[in-house]
N, C-alpha and C. Protein backbone atom coordinates (compact mmCIF):
# COMPACT_ATOMS: atom_id res chain seq x y z
N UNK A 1 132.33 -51.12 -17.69
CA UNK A 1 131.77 -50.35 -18.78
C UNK A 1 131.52 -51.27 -19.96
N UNK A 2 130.38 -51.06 -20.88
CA UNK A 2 130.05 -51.91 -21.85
C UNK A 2 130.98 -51.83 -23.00
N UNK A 3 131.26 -52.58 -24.04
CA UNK A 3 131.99 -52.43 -24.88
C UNK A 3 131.08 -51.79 -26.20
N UNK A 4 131.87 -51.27 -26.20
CA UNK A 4 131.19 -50.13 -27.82
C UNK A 4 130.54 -51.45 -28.59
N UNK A 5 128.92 -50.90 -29.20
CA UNK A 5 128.71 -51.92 -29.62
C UNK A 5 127.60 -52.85 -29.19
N UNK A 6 127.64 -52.52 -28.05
CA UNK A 6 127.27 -53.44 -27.03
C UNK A 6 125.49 -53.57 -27.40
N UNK A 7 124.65 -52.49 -27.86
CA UNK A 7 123.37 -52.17 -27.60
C UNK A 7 123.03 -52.16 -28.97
N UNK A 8 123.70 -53.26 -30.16
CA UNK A 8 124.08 -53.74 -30.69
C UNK A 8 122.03 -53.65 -31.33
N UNK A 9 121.13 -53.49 -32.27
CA UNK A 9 119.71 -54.75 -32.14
C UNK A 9 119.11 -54.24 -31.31
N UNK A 10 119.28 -53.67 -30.49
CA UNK A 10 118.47 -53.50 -29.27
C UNK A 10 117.85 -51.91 -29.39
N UNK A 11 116.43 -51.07 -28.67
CA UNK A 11 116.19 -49.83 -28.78
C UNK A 11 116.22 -49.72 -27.24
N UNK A 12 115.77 -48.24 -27.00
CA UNK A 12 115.58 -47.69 -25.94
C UNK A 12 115.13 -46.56 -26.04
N UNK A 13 113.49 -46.69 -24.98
CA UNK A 13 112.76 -45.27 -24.95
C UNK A 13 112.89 -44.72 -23.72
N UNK A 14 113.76 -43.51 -23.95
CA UNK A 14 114.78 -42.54 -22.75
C UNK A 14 113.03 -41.32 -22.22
N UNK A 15 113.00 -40.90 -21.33
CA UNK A 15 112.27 -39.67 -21.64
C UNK A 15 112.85 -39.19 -20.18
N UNK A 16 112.44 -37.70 -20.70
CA UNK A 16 113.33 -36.04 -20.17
C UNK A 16 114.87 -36.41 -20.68
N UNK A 17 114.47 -35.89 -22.32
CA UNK A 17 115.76 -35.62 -22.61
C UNK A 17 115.95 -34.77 -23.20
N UNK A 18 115.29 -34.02 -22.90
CA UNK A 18 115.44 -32.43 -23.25
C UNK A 18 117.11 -31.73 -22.53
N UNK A 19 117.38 -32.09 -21.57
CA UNK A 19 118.65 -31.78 -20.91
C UNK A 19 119.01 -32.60 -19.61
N UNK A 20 119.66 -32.83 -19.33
CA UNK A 20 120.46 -33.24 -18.33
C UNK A 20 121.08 -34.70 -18.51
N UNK A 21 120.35 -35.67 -17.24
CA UNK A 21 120.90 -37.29 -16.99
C UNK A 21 120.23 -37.59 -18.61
N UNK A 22 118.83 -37.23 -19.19
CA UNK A 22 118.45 -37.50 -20.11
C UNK A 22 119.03 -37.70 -21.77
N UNK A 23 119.30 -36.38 -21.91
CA UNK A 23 120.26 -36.27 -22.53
C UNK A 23 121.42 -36.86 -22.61
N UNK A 24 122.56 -37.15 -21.84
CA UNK A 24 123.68 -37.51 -21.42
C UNK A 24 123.25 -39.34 -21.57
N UNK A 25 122.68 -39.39 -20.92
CA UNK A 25 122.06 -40.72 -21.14
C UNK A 25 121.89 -41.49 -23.16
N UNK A 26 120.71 -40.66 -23.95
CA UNK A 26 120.72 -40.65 -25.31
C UNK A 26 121.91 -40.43 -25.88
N UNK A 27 122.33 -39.62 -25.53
CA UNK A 27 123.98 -39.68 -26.13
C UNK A 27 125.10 -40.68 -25.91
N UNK A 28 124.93 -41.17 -24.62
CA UNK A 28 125.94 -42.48 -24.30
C UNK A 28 125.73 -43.69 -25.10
N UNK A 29 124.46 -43.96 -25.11
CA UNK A 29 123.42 -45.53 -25.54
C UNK A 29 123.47 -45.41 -27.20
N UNK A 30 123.42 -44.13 -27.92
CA UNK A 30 123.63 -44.17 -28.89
C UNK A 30 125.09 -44.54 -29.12
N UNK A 31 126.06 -43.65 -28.77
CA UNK A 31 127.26 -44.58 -29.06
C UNK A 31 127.81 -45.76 -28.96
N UNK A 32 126.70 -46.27 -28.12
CA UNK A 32 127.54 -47.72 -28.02
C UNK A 32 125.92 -48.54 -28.53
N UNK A 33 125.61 -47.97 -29.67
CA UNK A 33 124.82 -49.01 -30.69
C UNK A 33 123.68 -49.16 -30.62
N UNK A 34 123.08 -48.39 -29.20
CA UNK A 34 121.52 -48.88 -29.32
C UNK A 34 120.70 -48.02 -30.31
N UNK A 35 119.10 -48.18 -30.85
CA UNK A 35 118.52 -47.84 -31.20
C UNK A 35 118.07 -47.04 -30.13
N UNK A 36 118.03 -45.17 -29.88
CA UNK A 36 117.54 -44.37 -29.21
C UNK A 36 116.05 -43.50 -29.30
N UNK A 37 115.06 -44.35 -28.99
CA UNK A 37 113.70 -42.99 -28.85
C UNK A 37 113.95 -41.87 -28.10
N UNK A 38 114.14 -40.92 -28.32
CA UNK A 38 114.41 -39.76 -27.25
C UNK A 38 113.07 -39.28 -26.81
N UNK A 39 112.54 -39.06 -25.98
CA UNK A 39 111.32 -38.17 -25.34
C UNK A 39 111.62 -37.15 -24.71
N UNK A 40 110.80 -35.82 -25.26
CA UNK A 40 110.73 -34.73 -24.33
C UNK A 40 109.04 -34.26 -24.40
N UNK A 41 108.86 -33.79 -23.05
CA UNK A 41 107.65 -32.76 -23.20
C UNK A 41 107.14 -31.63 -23.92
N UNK A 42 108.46 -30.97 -24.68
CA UNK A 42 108.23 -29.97 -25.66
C UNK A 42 108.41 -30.44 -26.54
N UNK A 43 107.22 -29.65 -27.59
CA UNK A 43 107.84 -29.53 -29.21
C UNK A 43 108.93 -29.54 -29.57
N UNK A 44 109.42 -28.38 -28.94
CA UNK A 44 110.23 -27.41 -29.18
C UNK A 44 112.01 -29.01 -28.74
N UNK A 45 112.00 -29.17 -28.52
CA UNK A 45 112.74 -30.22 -27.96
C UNK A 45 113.04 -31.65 -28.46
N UNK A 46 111.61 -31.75 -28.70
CA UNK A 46 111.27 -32.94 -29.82
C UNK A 46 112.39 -32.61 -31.16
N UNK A 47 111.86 -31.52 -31.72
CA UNK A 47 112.46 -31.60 -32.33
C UNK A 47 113.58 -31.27 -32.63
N UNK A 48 114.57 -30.48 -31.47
CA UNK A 48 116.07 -30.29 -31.62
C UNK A 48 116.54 -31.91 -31.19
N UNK A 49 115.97 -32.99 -31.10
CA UNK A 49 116.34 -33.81 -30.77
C UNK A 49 115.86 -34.47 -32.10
N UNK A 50 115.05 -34.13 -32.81
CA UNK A 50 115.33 -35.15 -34.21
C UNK A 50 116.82 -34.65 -34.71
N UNK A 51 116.66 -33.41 -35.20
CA UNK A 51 117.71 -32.41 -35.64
C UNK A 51 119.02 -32.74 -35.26
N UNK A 52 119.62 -33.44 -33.81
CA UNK A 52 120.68 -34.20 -33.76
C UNK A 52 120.24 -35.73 -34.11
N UNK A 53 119.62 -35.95 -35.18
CA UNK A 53 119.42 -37.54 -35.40
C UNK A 53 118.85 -38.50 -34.78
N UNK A 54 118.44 -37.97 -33.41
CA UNK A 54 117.84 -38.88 -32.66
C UNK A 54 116.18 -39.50 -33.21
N UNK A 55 115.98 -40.22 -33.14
CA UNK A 55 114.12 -40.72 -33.22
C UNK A 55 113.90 -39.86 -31.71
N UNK A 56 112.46 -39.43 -31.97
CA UNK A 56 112.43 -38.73 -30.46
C UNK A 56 111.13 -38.64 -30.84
N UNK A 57 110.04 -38.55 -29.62
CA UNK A 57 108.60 -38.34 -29.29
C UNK A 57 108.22 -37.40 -28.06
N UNK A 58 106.91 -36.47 -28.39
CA UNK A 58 106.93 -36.23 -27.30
C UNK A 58 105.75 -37.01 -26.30
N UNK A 59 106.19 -36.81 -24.96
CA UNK A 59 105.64 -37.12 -23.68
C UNK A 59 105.73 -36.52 -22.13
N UNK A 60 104.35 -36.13 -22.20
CA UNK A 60 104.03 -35.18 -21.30
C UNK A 60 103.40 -36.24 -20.11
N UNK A 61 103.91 -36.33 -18.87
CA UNK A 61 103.84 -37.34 -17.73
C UNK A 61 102.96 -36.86 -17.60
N UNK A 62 101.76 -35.42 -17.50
CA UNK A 62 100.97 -35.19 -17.09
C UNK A 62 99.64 -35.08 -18.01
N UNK A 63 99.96 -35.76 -19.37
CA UNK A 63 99.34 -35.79 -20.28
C UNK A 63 98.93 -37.81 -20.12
N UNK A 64 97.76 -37.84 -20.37
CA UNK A 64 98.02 -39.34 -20.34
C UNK A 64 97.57 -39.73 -21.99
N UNK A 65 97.02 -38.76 -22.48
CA UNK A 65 96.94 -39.26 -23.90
C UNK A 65 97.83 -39.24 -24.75
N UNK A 66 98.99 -38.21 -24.47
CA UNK A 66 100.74 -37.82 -24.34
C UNK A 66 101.49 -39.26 -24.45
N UNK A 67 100.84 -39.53 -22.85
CA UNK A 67 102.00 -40.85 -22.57
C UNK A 67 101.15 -42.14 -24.03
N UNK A 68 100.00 -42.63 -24.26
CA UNK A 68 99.75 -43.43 -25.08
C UNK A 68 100.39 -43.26 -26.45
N UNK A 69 100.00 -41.76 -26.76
CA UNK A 69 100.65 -41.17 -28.19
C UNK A 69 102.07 -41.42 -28.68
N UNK A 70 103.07 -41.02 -27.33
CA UNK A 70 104.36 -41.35 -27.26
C UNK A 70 104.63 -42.56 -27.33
N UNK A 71 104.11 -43.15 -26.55
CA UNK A 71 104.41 -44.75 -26.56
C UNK A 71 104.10 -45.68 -27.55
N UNK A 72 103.00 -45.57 -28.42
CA UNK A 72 102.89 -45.92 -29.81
C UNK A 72 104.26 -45.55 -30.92
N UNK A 73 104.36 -44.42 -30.85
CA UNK A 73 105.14 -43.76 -31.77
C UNK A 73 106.81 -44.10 -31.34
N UNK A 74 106.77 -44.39 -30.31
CA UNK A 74 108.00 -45.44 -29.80
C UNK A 74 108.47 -46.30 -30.34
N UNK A 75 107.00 -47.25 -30.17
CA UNK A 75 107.13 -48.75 -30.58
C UNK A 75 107.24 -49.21 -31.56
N UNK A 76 107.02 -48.27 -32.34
CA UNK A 76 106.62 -47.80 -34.19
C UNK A 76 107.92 -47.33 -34.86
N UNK A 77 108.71 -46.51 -34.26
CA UNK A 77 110.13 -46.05 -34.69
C UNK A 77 111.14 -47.13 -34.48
N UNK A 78 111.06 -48.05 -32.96
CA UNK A 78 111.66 -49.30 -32.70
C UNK A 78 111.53 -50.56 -33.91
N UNK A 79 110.36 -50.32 -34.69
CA UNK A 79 110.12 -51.55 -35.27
C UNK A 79 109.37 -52.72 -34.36
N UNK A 80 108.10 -51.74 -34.00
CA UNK A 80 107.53 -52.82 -33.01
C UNK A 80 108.18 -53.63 -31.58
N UNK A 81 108.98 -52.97 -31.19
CA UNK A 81 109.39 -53.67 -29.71
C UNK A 81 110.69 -53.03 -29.24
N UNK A 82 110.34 -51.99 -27.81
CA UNK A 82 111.49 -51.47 -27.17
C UNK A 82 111.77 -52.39 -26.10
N UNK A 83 112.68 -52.16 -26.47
CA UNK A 83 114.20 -53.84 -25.54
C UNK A 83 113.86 -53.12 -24.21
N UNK A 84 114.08 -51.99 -23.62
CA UNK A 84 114.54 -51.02 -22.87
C UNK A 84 114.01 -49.60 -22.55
N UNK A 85 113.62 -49.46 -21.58
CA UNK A 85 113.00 -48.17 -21.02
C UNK A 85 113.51 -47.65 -19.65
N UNK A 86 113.97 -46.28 -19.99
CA UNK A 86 114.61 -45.65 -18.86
C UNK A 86 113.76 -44.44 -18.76
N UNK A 87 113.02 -44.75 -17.58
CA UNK A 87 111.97 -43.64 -17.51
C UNK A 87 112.54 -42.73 -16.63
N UNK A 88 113.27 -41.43 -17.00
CA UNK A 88 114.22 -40.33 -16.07
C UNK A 88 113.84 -39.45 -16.05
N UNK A 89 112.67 -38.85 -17.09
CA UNK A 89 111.17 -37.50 -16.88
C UNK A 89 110.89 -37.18 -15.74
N UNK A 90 110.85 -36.01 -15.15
CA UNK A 90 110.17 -35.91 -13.81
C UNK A 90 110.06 -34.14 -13.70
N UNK A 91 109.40 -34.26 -12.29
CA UNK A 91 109.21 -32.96 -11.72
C UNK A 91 109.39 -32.68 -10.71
N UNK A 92 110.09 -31.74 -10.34
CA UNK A 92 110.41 -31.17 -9.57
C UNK A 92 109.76 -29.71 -8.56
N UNK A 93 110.23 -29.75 -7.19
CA UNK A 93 109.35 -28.36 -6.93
C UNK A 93 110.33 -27.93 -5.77
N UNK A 94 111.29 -26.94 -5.95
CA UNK A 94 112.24 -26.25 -4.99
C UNK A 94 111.04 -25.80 -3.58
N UNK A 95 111.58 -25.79 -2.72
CA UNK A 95 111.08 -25.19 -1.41
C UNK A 95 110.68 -26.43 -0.77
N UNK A 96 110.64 -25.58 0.71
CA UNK A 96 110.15 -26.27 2.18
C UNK A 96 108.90 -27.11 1.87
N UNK A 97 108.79 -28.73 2.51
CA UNK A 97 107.42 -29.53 1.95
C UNK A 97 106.29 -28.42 2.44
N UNK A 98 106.51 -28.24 3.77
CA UNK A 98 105.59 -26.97 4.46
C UNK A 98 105.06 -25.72 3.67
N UNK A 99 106.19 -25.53 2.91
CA UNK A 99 105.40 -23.80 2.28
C UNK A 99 104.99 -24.15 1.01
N UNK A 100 104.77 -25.49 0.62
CA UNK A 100 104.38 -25.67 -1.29
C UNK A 100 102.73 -25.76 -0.67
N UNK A 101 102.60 -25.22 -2.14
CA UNK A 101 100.88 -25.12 -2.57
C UNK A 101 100.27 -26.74 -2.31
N UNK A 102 99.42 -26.95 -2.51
CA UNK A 102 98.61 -28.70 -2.87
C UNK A 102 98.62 -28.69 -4.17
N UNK A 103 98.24 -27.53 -5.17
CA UNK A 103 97.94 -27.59 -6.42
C UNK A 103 99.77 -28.33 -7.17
N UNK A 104 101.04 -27.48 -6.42
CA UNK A 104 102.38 -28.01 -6.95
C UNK A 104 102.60 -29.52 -6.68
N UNK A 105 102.19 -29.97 -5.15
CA UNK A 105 102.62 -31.11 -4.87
C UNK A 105 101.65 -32.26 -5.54
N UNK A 106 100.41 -31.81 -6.25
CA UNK A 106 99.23 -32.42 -6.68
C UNK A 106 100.08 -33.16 -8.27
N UNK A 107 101.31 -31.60 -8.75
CA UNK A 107 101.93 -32.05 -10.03
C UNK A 107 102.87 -32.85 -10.58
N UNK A 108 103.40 -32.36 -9.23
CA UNK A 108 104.76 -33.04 -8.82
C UNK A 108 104.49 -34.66 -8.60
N UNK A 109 103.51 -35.09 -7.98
CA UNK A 109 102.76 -36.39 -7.81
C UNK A 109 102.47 -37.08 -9.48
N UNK A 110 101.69 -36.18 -9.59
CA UNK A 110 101.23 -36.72 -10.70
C UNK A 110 102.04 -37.10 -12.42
N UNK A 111 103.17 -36.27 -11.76
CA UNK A 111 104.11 -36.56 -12.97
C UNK A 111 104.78 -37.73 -12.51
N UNK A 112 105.26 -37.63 -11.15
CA UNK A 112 106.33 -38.50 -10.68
C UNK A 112 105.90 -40.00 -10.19
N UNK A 113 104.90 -39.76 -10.08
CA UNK A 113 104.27 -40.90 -9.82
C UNK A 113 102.97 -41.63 -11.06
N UNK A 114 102.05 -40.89 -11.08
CA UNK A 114 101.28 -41.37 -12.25
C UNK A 114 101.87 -41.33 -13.59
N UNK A 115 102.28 -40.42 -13.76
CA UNK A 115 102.77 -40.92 -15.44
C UNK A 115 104.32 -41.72 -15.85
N UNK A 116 105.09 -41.93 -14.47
CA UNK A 116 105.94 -42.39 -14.58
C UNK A 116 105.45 -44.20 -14.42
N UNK A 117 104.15 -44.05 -13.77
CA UNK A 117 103.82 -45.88 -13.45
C UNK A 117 102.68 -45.93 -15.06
N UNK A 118 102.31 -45.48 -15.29
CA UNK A 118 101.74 -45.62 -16.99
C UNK A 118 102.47 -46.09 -18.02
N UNK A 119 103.71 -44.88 -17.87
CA UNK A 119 104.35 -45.65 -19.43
C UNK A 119 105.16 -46.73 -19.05
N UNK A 120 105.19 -47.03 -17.13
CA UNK A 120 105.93 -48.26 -17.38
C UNK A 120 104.76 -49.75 -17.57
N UNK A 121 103.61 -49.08 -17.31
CA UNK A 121 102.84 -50.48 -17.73
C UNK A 121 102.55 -50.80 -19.09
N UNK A 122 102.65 -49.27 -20.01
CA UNK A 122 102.50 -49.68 -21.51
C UNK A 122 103.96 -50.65 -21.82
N UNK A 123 104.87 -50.59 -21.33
CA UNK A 123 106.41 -51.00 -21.56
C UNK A 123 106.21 -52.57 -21.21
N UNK A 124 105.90 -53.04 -19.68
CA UNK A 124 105.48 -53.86 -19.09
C UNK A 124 104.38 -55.05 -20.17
N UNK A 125 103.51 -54.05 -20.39
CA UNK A 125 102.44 -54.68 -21.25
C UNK A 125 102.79 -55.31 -23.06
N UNK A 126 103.33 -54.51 -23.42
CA UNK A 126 104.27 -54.76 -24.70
C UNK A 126 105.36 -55.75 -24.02
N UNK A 127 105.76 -55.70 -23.83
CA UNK A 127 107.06 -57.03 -23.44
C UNK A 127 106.51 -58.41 -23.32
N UNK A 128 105.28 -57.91 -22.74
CA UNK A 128 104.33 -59.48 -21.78
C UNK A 128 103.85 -59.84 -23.04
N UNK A 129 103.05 -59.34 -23.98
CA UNK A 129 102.52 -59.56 -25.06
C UNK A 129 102.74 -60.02 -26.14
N UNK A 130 104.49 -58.92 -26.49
CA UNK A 130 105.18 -59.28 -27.60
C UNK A 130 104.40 -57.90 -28.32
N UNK A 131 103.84 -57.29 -28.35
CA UNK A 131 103.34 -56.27 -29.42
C UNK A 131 102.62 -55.38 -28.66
N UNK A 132 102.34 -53.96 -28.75
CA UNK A 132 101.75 -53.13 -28.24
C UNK A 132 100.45 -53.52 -28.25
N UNK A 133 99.22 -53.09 -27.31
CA UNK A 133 98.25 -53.24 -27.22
C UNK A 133 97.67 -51.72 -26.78
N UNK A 134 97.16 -51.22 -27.89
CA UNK A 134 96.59 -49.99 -27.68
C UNK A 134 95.31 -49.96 -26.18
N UNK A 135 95.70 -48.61 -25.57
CA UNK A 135 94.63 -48.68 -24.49
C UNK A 135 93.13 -48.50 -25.31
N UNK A 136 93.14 -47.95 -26.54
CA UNK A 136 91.79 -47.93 -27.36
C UNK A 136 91.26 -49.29 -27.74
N UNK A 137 91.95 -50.37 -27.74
CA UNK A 137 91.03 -51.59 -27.21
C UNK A 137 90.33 -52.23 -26.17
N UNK A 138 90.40 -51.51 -25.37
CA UNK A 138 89.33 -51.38 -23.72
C UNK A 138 88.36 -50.88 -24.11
N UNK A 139 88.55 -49.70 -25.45
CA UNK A 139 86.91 -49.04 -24.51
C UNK A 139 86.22 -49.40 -25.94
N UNK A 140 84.47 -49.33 -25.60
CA UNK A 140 83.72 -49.92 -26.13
C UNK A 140 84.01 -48.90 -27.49
């Protein structure tokens, strides 16, 4: 176990921390010193998560202008550079693979897979760089 302290200088952008590993997670890392971005998909969440002190943004995996928005506003609360990203957001879909719709497993994909490989290339891309590089410098 790390010693209190430990995350000392350092941030971290958590997302789905609206409840669960997420949560539990923002709450651990804060005590032992790190700088915490919290992310949730709701407003509504966002901001019971300022409301316990946290920096927090929202980000919607199925939003991709979500994931840029968030991820700016990350990097921006960090002071320009997150040490650390624990991408734990996801979706879920109870039942047999057999009896789900295409339209659920289309979401479930697309959260769990596309927007979870996005904000790790904005993360990826900021580290490599040293500074965020907005995706609005691609387009003409």
């Amino acid at each position: 176990m790390a010693a209190k302290g430990a995350g000392v200088g350092r941030s971290v952008l958590i997302t789905g921390c609206s409840s669960g590993i997420g949560a539990a997670a923002a709450h651990g890392l804060r005590a032992r010193g790190w700088t915490v971005i919290a992310a949730a998909r709701n407003p509504e969440d966002v901001a019971r998560l300022q409301a316990e002190g946290f920096a927090a943004v929202r980000i919607d995996h199925h939003d991709s202008a979500s994931i840029a928005q968030g991820w700016a506003e990350a990097v921006a609360l960090a002071g320009g550079r997150v040490d650390a990203l624990f991408n734990n957001a996801g979706h879920g879909m109870p039942g047999a693979a057999e009896d789900l719709p295409r339209g659920a497993l289309e979401e479930v994909f697309s959260s769990n897979l596309f927007g979870v490989h996005f904000i790790f290339i904005d993360f990826t891309l900021t580290w490599t760089l040293g500074f965020y590089l907005s995706p609005k410098a691609f387009v003409d």
